[in-house]
PDB file of N, CA and C in Angstrom:
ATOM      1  N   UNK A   1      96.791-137.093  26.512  1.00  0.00           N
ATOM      2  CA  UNK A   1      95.879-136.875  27.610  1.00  0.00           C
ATOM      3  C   UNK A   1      94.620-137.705  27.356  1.00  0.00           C
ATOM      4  N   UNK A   2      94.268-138.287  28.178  1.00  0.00           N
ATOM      5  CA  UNK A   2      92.927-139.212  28.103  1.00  0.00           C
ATOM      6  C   UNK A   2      91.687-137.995  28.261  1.00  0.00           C
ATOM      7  N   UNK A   3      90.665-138.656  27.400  1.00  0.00           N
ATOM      8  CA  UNK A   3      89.463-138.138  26.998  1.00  0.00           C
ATOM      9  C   UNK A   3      89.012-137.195  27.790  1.00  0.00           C
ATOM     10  N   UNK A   4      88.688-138.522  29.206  1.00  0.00           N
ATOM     11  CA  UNK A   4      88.107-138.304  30.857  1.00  0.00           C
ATOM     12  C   UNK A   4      88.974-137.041  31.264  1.00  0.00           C
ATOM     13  N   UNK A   5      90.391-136.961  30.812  1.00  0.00           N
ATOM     14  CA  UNK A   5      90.866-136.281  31.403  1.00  0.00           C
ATOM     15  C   UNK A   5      90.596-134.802  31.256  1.00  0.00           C
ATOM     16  N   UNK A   6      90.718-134.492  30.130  1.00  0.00           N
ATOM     17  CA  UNK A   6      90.492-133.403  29.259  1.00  0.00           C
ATOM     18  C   UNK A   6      88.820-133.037  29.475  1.00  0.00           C
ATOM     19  N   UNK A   7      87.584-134.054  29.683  1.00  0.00           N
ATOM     20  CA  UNK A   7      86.388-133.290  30.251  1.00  0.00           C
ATOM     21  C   UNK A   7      86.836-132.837  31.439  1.00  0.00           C
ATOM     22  N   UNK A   8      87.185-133.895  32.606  1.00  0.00           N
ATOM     23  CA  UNK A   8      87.473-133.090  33.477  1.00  0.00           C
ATOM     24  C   UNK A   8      87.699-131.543  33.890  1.00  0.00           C
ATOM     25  N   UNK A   9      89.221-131.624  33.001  1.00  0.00           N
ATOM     26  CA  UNK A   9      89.427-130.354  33.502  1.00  0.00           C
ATOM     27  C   UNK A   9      88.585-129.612  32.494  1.00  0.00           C
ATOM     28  N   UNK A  10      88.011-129.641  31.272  1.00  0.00           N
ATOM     29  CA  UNK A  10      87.118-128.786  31.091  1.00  0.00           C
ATOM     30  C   UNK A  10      86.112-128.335  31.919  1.00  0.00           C
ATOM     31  N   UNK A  11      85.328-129.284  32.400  1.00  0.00           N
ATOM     32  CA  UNK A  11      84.390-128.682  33.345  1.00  0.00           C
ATOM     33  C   UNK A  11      84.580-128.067  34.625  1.00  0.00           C
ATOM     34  N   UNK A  12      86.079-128.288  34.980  1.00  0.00           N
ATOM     35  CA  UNK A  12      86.163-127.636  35.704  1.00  0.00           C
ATOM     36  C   UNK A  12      86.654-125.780  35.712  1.00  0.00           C
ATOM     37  N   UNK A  13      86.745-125.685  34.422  1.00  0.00           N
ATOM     38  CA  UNK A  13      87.045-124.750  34.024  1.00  0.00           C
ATOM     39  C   UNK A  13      85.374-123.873  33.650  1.00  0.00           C
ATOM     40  N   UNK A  14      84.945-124.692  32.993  1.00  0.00           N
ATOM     41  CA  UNK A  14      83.716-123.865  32.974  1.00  0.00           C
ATOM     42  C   UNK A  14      82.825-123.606  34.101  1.00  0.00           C
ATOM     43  N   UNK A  15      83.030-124.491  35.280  1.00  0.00           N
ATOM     44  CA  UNK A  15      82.542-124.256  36.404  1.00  0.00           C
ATOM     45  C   UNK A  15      83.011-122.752  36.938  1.00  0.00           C
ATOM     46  N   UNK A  16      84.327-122.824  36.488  1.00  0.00           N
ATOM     47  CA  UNK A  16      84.684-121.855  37.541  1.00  0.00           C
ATOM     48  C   UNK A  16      84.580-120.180  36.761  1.00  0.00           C
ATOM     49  N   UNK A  17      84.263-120.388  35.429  1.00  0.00           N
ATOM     50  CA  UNK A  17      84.142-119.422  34.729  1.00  0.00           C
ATOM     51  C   UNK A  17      82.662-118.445  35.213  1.00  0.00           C
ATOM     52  N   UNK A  18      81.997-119.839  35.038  1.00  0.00           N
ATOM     53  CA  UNK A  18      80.293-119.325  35.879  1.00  0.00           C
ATOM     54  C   UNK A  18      79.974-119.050  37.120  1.00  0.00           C
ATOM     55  N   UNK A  19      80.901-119.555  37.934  1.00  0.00           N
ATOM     56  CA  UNK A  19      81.048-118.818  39.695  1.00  0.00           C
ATOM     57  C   UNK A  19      81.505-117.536  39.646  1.00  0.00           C
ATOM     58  N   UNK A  20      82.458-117.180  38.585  1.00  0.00           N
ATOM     59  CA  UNK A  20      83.131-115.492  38.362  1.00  0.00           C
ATOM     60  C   UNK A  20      81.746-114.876  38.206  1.00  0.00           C
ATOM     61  N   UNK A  21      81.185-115.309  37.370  1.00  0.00           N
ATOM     62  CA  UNK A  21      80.216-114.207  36.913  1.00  0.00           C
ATOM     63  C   UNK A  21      78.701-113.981  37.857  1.00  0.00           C
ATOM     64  N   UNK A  22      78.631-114.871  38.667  1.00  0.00           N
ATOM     65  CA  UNK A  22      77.313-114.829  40.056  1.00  0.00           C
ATOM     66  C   UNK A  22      77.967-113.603  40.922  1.00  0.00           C
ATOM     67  N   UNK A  23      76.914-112.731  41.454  1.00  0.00           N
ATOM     68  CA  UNK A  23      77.347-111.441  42.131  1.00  0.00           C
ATOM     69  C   UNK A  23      76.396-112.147  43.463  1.00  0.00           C
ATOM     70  N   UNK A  24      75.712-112.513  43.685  1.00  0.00           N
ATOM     71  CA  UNK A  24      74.564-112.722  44.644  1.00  0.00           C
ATOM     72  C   UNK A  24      74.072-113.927  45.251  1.00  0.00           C
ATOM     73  N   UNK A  25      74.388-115.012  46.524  1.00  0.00           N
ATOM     74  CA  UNK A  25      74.639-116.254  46.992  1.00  0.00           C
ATOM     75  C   UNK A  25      73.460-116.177  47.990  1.00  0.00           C
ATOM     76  N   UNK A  26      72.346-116.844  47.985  1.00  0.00           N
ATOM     77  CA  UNK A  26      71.121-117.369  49.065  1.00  0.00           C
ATOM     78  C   UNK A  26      71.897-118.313  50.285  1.00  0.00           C
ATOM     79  N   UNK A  27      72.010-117.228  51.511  1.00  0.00           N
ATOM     80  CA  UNK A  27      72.196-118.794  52.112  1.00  0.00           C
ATOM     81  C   UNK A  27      71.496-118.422  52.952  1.00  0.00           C
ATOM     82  N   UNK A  28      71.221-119.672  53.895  1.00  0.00           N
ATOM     83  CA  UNK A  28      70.417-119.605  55.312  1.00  0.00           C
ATOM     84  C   UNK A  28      70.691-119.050  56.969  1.00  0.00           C
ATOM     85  N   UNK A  29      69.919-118.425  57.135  1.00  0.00           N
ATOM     86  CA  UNK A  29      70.288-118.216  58.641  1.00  0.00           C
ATOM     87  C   UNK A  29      70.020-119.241  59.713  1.00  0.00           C
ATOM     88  N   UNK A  30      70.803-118.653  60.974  1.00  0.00           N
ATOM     89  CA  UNK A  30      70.793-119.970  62.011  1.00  0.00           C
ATOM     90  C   UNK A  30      69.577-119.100  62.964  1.00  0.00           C
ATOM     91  N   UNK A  31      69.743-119.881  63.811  1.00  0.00           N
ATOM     92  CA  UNK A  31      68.164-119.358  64.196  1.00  0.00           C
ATOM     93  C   UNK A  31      68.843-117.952  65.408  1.00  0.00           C
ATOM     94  N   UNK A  32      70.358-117.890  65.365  1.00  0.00           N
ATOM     95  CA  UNK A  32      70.251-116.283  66.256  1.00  0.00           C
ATOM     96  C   UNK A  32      69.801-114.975  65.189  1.00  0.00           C
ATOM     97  N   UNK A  33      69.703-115.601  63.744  1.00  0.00           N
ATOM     98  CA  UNK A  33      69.651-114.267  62.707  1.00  0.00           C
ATOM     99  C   UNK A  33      71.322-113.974  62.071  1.00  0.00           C
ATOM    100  N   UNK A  34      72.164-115.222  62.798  1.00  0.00           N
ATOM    101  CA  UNK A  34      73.521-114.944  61.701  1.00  0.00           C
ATOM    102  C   UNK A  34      73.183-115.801  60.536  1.00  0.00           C
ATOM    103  N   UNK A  35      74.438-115.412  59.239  1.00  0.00           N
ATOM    104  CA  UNK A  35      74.840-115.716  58.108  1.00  0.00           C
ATOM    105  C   UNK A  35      75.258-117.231  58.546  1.00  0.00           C
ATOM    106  N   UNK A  36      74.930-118.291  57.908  1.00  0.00           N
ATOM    107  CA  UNK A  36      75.250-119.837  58.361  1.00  0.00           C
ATOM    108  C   UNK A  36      76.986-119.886  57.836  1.00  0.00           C
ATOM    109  N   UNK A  37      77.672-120.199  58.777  1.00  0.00           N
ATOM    110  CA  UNK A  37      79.200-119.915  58.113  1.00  0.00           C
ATOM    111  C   UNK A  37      79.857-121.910  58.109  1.00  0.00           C
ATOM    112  N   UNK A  38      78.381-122.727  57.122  1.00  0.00           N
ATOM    113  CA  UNK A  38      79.024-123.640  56.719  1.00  0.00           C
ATOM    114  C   UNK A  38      79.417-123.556  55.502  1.00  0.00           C
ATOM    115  N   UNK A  39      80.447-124.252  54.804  1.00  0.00           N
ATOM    116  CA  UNK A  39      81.132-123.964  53.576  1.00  0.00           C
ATOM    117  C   UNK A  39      80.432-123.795  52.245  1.00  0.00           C
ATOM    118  N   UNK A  40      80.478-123.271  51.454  1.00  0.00           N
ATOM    119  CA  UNK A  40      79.328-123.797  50.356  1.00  0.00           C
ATOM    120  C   UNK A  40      79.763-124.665  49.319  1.00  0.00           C
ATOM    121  N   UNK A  41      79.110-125.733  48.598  1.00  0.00           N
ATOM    122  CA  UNK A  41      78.834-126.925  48.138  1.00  0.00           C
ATOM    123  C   UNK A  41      79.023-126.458  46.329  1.00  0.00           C
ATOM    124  N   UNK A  42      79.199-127.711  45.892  1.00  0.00           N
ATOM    125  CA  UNK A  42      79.081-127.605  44.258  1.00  0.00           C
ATOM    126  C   UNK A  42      77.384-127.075  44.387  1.00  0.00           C
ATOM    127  N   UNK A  43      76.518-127.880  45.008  1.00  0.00           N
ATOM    128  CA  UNK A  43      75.194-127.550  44.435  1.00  0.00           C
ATOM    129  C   UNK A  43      75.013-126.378  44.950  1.00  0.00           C
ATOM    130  N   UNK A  44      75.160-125.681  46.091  1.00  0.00           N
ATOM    131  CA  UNK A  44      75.208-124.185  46.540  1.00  0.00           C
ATOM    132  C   UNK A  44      75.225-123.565  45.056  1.00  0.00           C
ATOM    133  N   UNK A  45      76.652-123.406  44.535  1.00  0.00           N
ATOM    134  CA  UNK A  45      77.351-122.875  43.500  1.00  0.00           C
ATOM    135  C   UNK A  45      75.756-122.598  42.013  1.00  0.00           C
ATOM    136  N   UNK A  46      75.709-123.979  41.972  1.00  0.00           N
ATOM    137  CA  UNK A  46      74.472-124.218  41.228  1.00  0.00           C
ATOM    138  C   UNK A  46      73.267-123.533  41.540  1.00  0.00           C
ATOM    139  N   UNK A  47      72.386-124.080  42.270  1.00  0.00           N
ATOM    140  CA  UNK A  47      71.385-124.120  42.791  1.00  0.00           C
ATOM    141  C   UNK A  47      71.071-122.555  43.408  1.00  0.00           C
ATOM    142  N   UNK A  48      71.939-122.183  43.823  1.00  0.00           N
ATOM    143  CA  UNK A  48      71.930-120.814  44.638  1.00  0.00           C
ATOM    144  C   UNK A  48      72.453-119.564  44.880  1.00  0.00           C
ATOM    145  N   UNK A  49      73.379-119.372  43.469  1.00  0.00           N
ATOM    146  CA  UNK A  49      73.838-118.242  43.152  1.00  0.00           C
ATOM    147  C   UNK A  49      73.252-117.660  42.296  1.00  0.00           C
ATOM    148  N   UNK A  50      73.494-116.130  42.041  1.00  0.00           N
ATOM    149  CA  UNK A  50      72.595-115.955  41.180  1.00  0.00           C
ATOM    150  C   UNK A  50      73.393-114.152  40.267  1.00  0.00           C
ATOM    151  N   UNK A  51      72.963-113.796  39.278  1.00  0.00           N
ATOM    152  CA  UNK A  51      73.925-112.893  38.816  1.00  0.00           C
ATOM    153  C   UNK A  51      73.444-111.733  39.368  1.00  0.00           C
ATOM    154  N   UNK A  52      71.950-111.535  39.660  1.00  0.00           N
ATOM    155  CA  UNK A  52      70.830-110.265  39.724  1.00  0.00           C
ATOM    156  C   UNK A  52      70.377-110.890  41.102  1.00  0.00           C
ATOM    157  N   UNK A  53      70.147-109.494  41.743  1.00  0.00           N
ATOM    158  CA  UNK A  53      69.284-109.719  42.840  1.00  0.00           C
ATOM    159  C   UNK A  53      67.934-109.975  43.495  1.00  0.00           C
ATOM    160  N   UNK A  54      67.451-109.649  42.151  1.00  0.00           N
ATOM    161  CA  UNK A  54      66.066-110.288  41.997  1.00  0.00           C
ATOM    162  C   UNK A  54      65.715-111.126  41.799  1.00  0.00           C
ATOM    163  N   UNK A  55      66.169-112.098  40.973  1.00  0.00           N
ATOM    164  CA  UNK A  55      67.177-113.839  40.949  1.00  0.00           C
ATOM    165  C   UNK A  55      67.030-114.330  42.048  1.00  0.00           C
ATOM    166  N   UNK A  56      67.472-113.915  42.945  1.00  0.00           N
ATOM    167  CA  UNK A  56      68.311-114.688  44.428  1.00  0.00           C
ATOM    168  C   UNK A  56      66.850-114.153  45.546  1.00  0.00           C
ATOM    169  N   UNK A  57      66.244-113.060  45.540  1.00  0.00           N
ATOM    170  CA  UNK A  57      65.036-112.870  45.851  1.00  0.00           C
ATOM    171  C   UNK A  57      64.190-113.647  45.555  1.00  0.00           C
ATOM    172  N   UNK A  58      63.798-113.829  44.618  1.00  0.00           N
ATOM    173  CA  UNK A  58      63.049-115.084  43.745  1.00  0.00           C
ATOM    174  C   UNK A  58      63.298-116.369  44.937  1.00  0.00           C
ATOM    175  N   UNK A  59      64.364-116.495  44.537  1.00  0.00           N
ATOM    176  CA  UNK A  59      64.649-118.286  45.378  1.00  0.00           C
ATOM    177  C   UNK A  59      64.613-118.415  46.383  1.00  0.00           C
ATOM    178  N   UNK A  60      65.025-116.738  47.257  1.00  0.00           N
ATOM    179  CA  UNK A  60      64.828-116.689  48.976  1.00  0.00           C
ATOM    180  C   UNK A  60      63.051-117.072  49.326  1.00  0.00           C
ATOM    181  N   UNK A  61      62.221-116.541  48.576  1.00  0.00           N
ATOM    182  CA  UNK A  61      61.060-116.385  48.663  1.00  0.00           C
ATOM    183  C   UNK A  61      60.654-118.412  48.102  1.00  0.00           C
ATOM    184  N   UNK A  62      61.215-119.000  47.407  1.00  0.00           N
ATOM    185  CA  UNK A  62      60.486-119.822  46.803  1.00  0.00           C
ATOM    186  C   UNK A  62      60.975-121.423  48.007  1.00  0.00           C
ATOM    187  N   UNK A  63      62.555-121.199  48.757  1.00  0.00           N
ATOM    188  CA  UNK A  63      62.617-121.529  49.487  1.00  0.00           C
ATOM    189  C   UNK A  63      62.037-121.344  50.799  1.00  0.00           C
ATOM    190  N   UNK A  64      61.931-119.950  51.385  1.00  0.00           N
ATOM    191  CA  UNK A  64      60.874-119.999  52.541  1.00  0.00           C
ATOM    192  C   UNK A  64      59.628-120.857  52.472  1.00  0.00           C
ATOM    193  N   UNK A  65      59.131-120.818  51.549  1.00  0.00           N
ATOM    194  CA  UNK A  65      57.902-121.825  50.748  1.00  0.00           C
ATOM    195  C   UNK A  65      58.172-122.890  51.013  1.00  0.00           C
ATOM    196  N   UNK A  66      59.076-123.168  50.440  1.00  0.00           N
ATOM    197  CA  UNK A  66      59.658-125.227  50.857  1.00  0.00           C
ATOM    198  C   UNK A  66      59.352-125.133  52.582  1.00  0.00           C
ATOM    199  N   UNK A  67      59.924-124.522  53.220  1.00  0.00           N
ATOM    200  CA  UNK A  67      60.778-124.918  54.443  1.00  0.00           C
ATOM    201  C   UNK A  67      60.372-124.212  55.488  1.00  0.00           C
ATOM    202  N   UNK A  68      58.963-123.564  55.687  1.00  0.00           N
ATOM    203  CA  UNK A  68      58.186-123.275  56.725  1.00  0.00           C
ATOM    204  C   UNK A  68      59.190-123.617  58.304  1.00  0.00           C
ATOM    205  N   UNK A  69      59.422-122.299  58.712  1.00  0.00           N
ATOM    206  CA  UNK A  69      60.080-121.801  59.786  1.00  0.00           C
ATOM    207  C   UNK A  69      61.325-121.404  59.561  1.00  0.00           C
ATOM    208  N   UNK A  70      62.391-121.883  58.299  1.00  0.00           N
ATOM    209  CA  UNK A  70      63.281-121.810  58.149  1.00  0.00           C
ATOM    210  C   UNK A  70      63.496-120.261  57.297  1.00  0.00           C
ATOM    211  N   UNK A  71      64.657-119.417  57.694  1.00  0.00           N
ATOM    212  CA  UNK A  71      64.760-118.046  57.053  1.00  0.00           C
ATOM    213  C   UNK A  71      65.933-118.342  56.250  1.00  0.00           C
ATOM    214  N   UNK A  72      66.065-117.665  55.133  1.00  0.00           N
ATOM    215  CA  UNK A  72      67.315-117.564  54.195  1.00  0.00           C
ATOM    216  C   UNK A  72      67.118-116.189  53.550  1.00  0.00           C
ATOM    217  N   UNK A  73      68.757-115.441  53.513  1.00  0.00           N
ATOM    218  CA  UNK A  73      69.072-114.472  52.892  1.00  0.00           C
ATOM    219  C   UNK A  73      69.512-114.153  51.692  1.00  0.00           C
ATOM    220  N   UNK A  74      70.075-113.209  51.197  1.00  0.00           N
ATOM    221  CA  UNK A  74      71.241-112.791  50.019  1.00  0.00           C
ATOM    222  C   UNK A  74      72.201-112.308  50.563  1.00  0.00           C
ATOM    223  N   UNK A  75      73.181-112.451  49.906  1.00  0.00           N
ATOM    224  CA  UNK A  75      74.360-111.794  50.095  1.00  0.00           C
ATOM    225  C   UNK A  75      75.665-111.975  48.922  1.00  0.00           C
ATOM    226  N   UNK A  76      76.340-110.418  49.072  1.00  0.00           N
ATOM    227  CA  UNK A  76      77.202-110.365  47.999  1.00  0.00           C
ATOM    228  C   UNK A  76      78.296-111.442  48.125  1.00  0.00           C
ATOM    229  N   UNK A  77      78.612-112.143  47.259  1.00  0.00           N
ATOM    230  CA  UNK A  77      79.636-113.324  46.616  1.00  0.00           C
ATOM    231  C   UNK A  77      81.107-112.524  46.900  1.00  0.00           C
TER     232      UNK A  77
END
């Protein structure tokens, strides 16, 4: 098995080990007040999951900040 190959699928394994363990996903609302039902992203995964809900509070709050007018929620994974 080549090197590349073997990171590969390592990381993809550890990726997916650390998505098991996030209970709590920030995403954004559309402007009727629904859940945005576009797909979520590697950086979603990253950037915006979170294990605790106070975590994901944190980032709802630090994103409203960025993005003046724009609303974003939590919700269970």
């Amino acid at each position: 098995m080549k090197t590349t190959t073997a990171f590969a699928a390592l990381q993809a394994r550890r990726q997916g080990e650390s998505n098991a363990k996030k209970n709590f996903m920030v995403r954004s609302l559309t402007k009727a007040g629904a859940v945005s039902r576009s797909p979520l992203t590697q950086t979603d995964w990253q950037f915006n999951s979170f294990v605790t809900r106070e975590e994901a509070d944190a980032r709802v709050t630090a994103l409203e900040a960025l993005n003046p007018g724009k609303k974003f929620t939590v919700t269970p994974v």
